[in-house]
PDB file of N, CA and C in Angstrom:
ATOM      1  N   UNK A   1       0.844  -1.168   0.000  1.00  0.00           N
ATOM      2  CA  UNK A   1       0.000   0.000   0.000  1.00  0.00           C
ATOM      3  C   UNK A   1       0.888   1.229   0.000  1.00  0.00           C
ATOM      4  N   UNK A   2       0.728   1.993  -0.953  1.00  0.00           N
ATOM      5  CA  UNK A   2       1.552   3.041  -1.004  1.00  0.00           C
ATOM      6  C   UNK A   2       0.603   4.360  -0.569  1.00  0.00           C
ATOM      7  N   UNK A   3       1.070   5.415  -0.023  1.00  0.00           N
ATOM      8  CA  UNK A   3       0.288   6.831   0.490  1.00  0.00           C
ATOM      9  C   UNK A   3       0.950   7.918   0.750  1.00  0.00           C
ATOM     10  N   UNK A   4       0.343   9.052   0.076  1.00  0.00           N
ATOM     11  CA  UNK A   4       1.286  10.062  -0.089  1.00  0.00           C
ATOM     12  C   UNK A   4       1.041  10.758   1.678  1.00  0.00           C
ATOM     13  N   UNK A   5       2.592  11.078   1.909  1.00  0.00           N
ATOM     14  CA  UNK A   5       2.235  11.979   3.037  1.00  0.00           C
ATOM     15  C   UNK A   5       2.864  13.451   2.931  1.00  0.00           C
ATOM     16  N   UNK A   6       1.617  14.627   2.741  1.00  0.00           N
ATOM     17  CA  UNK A   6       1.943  16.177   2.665  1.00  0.00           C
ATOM     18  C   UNK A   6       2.636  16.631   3.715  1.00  0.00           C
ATOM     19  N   UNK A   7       3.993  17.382   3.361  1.00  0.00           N
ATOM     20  CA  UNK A   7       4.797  17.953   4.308  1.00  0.00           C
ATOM     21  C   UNK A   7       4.209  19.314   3.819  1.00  0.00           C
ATOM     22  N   UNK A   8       4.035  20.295   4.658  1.00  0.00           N
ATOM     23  CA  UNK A   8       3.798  21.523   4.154  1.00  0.00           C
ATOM     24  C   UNK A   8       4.774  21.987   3.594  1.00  0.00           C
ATOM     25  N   UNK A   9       4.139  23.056   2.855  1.00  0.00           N
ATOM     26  CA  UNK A   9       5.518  24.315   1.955  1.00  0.00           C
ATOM     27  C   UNK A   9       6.618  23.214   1.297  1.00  0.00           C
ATOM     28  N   UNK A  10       6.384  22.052   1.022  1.00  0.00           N
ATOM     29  CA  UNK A  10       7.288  20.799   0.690  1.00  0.00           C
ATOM     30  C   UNK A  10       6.672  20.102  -0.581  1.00  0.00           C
ATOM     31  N   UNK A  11       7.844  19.459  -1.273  1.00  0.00           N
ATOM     32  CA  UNK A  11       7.273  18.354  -2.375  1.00  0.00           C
ATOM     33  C   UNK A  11       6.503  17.144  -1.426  1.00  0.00           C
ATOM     34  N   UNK A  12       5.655  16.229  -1.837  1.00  0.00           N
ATOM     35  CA  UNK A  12       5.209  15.363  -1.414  1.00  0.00           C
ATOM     36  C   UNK A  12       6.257  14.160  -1.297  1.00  0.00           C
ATOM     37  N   UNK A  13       5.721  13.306  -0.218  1.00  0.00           N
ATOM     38  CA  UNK A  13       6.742  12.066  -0.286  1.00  0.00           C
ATOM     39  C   UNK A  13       6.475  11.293  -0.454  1.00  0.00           C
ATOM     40  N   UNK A  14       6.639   9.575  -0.885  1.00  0.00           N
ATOM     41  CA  UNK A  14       6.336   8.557  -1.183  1.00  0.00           C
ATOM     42  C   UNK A  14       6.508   7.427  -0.144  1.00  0.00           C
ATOM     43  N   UNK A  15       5.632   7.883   1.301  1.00  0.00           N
ATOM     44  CA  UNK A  15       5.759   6.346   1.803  1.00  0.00           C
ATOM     45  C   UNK A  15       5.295   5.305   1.660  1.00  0.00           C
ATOM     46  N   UNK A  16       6.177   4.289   2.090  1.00  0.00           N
ATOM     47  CA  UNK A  16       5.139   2.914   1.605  1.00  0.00           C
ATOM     48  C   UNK A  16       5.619   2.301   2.653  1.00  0.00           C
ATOM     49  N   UNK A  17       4.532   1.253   3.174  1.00  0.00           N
ATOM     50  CA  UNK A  17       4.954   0.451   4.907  1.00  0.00           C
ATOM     51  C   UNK A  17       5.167  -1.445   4.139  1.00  0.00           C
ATOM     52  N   UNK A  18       6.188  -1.162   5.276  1.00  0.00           N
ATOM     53  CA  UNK A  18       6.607  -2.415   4.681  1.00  0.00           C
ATOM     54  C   UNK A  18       5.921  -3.682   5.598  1.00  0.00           C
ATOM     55  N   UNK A  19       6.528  -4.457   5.816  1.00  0.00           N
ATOM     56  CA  UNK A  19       6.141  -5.996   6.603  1.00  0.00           C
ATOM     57  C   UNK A  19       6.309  -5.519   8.339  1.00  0.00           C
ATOM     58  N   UNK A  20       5.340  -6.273   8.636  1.00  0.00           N
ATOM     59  CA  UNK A  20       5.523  -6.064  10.663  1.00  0.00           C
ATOM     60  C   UNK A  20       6.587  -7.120  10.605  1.00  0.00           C
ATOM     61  N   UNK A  21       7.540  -6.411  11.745  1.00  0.00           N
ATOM     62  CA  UNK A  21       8.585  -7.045  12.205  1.00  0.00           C
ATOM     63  C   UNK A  21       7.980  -7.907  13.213  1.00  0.00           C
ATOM     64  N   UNK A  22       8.701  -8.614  14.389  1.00  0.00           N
ATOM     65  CA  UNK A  22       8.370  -9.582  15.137  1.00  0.00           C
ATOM     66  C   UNK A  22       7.914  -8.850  16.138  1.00  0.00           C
ATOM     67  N   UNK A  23       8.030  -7.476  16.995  1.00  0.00           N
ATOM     68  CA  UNK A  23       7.305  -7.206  17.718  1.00  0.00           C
ATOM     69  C   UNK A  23       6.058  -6.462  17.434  1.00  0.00           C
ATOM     70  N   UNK A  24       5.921  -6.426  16.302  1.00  0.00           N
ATOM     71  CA  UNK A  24       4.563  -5.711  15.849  1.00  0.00           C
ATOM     72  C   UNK A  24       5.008  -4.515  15.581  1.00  0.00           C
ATOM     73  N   UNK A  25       5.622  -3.700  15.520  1.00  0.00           N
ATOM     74  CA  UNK A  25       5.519  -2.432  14.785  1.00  0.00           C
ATOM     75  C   UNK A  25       6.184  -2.500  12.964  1.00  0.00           C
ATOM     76  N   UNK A  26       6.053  -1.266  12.297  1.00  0.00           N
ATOM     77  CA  UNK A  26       5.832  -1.033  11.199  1.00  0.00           C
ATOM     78  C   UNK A  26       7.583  -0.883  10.951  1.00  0.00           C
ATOM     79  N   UNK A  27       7.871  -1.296   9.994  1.00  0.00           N
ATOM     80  CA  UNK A  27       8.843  -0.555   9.089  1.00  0.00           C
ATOM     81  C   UNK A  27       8.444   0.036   7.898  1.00  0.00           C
ATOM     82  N   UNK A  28       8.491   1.543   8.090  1.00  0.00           N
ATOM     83  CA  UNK A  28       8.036   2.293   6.780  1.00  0.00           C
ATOM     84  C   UNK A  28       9.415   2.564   5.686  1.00  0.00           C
ATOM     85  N   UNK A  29       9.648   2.875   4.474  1.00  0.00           N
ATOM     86  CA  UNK A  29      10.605   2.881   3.320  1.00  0.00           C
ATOM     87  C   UNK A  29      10.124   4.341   3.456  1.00  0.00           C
ATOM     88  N   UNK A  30      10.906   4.774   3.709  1.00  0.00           N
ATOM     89  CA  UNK A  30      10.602   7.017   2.979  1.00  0.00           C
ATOM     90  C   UNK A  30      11.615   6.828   1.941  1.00  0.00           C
ATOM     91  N   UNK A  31      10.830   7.580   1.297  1.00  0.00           N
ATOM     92  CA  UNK A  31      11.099   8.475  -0.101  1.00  0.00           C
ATOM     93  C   UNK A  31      11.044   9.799  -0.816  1.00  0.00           C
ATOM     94  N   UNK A  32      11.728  10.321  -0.567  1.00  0.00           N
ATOM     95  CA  UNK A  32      12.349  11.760  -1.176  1.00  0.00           C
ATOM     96  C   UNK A  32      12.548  12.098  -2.241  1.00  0.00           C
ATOM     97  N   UNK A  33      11.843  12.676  -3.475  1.00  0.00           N
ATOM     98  CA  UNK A  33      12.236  13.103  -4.707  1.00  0.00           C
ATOM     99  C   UNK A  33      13.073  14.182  -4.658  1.00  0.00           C
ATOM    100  N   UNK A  34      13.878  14.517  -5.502  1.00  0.00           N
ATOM    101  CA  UNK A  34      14.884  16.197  -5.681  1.00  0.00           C
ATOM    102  C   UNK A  34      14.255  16.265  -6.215  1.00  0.00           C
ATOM    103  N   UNK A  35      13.918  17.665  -6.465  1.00  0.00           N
ATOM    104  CA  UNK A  35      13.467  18.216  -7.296  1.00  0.00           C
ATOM    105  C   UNK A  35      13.837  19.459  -7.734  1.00  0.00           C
ATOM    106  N   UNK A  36      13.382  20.183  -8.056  1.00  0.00           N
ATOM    107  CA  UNK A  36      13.927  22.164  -8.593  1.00  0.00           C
ATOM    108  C   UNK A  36      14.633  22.882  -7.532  1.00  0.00           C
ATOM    109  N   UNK A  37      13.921  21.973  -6.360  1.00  0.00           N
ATOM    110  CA  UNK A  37      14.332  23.236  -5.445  1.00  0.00           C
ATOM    111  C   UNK A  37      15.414  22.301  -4.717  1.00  0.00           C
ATOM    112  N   UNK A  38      16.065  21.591  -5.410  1.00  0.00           N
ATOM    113  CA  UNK A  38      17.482  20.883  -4.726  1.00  0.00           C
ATOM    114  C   UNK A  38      17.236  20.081  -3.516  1.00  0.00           C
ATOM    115  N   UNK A  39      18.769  19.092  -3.594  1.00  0.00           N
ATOM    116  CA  UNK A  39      18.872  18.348  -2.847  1.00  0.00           C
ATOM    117  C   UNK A  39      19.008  19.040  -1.229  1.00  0.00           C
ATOM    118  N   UNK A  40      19.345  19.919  -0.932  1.00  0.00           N
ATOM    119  CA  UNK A  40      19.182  20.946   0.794  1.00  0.00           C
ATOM    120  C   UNK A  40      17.500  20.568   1.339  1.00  0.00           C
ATOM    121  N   UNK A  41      16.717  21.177   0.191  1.00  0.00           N
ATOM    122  CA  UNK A  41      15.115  20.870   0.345  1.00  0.00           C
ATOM    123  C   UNK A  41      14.531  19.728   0.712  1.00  0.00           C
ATOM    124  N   UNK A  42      15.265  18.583  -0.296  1.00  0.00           N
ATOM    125  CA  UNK A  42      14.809  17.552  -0.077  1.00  0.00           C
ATOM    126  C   UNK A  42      15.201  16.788   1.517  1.00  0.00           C
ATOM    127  N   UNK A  43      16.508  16.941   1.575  1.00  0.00           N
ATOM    128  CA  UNK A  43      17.236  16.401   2.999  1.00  0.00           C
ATOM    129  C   UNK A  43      16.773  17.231   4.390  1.00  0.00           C
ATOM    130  N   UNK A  44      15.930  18.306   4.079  1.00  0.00           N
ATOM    131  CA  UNK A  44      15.117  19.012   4.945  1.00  0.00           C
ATOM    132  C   UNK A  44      13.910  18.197   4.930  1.00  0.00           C
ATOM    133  N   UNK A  45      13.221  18.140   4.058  1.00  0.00           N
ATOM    134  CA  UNK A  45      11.636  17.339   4.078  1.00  0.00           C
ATOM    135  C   UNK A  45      11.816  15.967   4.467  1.00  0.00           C
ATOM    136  N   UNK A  46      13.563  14.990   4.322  1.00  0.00           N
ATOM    137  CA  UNK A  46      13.764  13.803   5.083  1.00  0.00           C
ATOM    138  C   UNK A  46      13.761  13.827   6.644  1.00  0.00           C
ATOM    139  N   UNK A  47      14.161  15.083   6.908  1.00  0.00           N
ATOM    140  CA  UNK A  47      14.419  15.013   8.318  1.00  0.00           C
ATOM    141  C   UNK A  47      13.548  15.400   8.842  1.00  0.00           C
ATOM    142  N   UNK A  48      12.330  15.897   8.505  1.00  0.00           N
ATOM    143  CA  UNK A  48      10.882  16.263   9.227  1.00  0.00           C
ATOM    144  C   UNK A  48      10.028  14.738   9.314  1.00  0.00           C
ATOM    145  N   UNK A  49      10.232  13.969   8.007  1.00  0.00           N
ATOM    146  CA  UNK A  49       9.764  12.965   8.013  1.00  0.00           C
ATOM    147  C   UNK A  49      10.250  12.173   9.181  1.00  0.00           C
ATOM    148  N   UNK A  50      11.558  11.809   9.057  1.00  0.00           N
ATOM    149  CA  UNK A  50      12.070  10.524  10.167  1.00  0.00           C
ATOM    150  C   UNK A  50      12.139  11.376  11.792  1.00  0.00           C
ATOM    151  N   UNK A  51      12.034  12.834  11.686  1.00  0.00           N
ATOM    152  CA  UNK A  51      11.127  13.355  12.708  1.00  0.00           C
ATOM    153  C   UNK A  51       9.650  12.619  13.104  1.00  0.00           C
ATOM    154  N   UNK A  52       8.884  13.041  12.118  1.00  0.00           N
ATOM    155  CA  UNK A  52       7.304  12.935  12.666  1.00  0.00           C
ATOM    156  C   UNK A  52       7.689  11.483  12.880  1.00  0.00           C
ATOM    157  N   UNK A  53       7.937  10.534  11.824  1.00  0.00           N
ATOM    158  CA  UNK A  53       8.202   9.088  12.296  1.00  0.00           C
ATOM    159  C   UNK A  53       8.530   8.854  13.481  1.00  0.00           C
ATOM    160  N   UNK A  54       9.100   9.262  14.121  1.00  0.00           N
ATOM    161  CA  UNK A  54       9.481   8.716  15.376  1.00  0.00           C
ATOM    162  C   UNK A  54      10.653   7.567  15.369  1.00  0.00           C
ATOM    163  N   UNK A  55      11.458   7.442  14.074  1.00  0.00           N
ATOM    164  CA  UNK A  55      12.845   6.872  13.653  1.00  0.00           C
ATOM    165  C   UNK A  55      14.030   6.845  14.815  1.00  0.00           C
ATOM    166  N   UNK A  56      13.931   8.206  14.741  1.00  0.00           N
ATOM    167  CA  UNK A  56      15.851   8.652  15.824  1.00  0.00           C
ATOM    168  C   UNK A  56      15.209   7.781  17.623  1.00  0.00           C
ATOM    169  N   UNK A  57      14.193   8.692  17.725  1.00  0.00           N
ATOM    170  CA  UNK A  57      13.690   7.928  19.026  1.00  0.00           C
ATOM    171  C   UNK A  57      13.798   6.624  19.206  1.00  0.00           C
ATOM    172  N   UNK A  58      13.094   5.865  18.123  1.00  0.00           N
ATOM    173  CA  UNK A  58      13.302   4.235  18.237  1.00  0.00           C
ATOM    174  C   UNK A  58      14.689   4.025  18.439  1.00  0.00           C
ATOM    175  N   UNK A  59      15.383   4.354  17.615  1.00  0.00           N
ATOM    176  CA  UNK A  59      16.676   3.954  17.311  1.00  0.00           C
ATOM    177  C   UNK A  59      17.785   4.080  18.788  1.00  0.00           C
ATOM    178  N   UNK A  60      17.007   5.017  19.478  1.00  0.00           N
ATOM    179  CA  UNK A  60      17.784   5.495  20.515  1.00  0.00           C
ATOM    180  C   UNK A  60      17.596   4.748  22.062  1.00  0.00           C
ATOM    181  N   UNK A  61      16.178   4.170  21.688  1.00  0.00           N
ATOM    182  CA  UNK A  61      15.397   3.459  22.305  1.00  0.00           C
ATOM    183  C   UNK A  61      15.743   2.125  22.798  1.00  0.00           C
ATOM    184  N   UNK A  62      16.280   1.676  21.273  1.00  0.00           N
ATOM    185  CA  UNK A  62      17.206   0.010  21.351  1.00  0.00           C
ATOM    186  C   UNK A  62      18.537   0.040  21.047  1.00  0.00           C
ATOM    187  N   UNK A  63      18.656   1.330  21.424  1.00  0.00           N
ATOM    188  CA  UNK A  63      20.310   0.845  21.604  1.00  0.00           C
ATOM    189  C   UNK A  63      20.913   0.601  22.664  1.00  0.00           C
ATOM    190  N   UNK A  64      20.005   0.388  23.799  1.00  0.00           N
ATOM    191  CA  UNK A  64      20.100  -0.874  24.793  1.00  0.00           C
ATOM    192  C   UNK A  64      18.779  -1.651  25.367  1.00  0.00           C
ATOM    193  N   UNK A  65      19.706  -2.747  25.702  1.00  0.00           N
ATOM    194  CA  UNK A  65      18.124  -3.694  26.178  1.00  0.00           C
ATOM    195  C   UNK A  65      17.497  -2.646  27.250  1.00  0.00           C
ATOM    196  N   UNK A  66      16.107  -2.982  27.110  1.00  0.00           N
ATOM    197  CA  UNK A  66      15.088  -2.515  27.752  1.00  0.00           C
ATOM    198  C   UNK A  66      14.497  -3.859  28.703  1.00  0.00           C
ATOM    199  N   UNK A  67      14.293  -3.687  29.930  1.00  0.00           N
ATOM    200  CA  UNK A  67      13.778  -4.988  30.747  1.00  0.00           C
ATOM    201  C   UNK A  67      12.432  -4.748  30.745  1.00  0.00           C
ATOM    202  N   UNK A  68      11.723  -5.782  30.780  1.00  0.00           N
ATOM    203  CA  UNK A  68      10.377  -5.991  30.527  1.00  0.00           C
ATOM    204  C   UNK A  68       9.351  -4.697  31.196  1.00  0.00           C
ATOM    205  N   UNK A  69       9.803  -4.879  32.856  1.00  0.00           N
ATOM    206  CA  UNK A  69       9.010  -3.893  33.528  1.00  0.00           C
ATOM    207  C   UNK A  69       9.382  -2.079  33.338  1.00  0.00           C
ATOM    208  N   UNK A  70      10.671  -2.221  32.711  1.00  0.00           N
ATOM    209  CA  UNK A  70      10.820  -0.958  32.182  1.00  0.00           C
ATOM    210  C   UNK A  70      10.191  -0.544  30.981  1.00  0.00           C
ATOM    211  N   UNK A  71      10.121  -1.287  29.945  1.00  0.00           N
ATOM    212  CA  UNK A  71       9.082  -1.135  29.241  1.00  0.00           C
ATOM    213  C   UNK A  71       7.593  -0.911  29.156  1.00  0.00           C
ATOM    214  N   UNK A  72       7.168  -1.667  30.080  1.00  0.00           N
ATOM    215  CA  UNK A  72       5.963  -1.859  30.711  1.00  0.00           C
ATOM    216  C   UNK A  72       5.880  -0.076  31.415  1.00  0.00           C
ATOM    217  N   UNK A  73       6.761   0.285  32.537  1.00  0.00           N
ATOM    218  CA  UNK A  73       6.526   1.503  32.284  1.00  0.00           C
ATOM    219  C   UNK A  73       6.363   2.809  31.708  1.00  0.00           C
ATOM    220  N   UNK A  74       7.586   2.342  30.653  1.00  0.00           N
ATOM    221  CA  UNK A  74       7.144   3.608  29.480  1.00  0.00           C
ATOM    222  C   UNK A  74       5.993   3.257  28.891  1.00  0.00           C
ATOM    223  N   UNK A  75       5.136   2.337  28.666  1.00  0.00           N
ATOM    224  CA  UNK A  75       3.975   2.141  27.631  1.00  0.00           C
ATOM    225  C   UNK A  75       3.354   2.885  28.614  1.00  0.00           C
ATOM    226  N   UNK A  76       3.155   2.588  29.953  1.00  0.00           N
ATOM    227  CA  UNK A  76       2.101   3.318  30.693  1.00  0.00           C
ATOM    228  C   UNK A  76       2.728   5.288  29.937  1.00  0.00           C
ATOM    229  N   UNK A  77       3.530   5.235  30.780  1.00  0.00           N
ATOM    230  CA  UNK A  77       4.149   6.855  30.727  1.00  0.00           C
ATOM    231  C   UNK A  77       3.449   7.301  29.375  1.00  0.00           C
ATOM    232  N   UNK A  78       3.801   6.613  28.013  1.00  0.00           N
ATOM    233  CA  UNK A  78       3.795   7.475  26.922  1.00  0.00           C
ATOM    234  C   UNK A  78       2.025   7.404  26.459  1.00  0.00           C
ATOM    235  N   UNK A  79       1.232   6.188  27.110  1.00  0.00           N
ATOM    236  CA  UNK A  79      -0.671   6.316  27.331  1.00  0.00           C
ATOM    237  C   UNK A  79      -0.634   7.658  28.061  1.00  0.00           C
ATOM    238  N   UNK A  80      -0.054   7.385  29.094  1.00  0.00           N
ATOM    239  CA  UNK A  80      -0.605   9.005  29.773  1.00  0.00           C
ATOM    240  C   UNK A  80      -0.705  10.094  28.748  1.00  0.00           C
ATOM    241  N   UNK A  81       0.957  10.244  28.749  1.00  0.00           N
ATOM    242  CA  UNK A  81       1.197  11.537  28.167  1.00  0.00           C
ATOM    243  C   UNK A  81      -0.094  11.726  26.732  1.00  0.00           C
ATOM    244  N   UNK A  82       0.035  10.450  25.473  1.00  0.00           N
ATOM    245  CA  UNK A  82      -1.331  10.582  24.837  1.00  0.00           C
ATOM    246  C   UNK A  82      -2.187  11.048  25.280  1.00  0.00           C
ATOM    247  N   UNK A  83      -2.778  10.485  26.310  1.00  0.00           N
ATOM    248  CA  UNK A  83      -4.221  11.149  27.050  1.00  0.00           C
ATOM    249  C   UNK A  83      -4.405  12.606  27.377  1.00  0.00           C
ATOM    250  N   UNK A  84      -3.142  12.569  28.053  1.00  0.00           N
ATOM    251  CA  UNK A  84      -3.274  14.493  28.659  1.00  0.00           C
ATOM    252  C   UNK A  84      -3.280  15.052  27.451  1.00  0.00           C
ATOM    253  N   UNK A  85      -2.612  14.706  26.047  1.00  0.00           N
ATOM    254  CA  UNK A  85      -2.020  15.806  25.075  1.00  0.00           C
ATOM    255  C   UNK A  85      -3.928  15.102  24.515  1.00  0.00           C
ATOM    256  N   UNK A  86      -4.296  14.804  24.731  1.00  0.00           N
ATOM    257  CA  UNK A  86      -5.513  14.452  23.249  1.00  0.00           C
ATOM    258  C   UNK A  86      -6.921  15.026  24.470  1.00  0.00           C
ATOM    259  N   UNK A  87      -6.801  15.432  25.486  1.00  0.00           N
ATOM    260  CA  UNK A  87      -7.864  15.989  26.491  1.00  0.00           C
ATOM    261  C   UNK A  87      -7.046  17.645  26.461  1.00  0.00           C
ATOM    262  N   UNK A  88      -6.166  17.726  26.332  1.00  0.00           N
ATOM    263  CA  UNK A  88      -5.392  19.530  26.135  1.00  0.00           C
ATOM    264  C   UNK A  88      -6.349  19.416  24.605  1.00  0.00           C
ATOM    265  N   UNK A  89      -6.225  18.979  23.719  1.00  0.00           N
ATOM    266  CA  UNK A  89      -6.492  19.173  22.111  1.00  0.00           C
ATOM    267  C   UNK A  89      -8.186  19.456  21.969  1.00  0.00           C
ATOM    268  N   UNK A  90      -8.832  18.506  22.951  1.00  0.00           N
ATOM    269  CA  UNK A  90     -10.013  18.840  23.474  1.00  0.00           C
ATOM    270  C   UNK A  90     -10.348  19.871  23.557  1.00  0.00           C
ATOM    271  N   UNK A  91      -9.872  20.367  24.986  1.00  0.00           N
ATOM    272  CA  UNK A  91     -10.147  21.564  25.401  1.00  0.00           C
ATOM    273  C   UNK A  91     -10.234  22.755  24.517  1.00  0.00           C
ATOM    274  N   UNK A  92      -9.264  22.703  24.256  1.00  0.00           N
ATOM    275  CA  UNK A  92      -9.058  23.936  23.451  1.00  0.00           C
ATOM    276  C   UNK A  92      -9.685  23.597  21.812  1.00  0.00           C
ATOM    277  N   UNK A  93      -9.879  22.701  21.333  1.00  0.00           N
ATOM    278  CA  UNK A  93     -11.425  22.856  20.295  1.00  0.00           C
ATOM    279  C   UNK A  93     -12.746  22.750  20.612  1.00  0.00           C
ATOM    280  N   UNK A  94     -12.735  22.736  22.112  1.00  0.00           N
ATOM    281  CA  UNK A  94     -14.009  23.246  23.037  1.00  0.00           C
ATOM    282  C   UNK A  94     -13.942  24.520  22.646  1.00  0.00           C
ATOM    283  N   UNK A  95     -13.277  25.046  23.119  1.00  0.00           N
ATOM    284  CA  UNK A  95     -12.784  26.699  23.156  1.00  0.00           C
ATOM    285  C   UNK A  95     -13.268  27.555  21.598  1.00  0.00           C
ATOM    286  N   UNK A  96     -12.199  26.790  20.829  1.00  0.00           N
ATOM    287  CA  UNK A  96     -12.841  27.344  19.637  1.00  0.00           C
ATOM    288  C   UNK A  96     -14.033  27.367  19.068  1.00  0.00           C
ATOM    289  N   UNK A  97     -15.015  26.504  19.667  1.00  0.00           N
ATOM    290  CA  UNK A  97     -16.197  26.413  19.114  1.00  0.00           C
ATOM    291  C   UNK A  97     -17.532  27.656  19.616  1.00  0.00           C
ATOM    292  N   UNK A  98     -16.666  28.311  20.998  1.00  0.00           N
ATOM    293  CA  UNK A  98     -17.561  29.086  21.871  1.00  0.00           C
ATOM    294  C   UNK A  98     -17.388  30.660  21.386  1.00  0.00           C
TER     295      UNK A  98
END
């Protein structure tokens, strides 16, 4: 399945998700065209991408073992943090609606 994802003020990019690895998450393939406005542009719109991806994090993530219950706590930690940030997002399109 291929799907374009819009970077603003940017050329479009070509991701495509590849096979679930063994713990269940995604490996996505990014893809970057050059285009007119040069290779600087493009290696800018890569690094927003493997930004929003959440790439460097992973990567930084397993570059040591993680023990079970430590894990177990960040899943809690990073539900929270979801929750508070998606009840803040709430609020404030409460707000806008008044």
């Amino acid at each position: 399945m291929i799907r374009k994802a819009v970077a603003p003020d940017y050329e479009t990019a070509d991701v495509q998700r590849g096979p679930r690895s063994d713990n269940g998450t995604r490996h996505r393939t990014l893809e970057v065209k050059v285009d007119a406005r040069g290779v600087e542009s493009a290696i800018r719109l890569f690094k927003k991408l493997v930004l929003r991806d959440g790439i460097l994090k992973e990567l930084k993530r397993r570059s040591h073992y993680e023990k079970p219950g430590e894990k177990r706590r960040r899943k809690v930690r990073e539900a929270a943090r979801r929750l508070r940030r998606q009840a803040a997002r709430q609020v404030r399109r409460d707000q806008r609606e008044f």
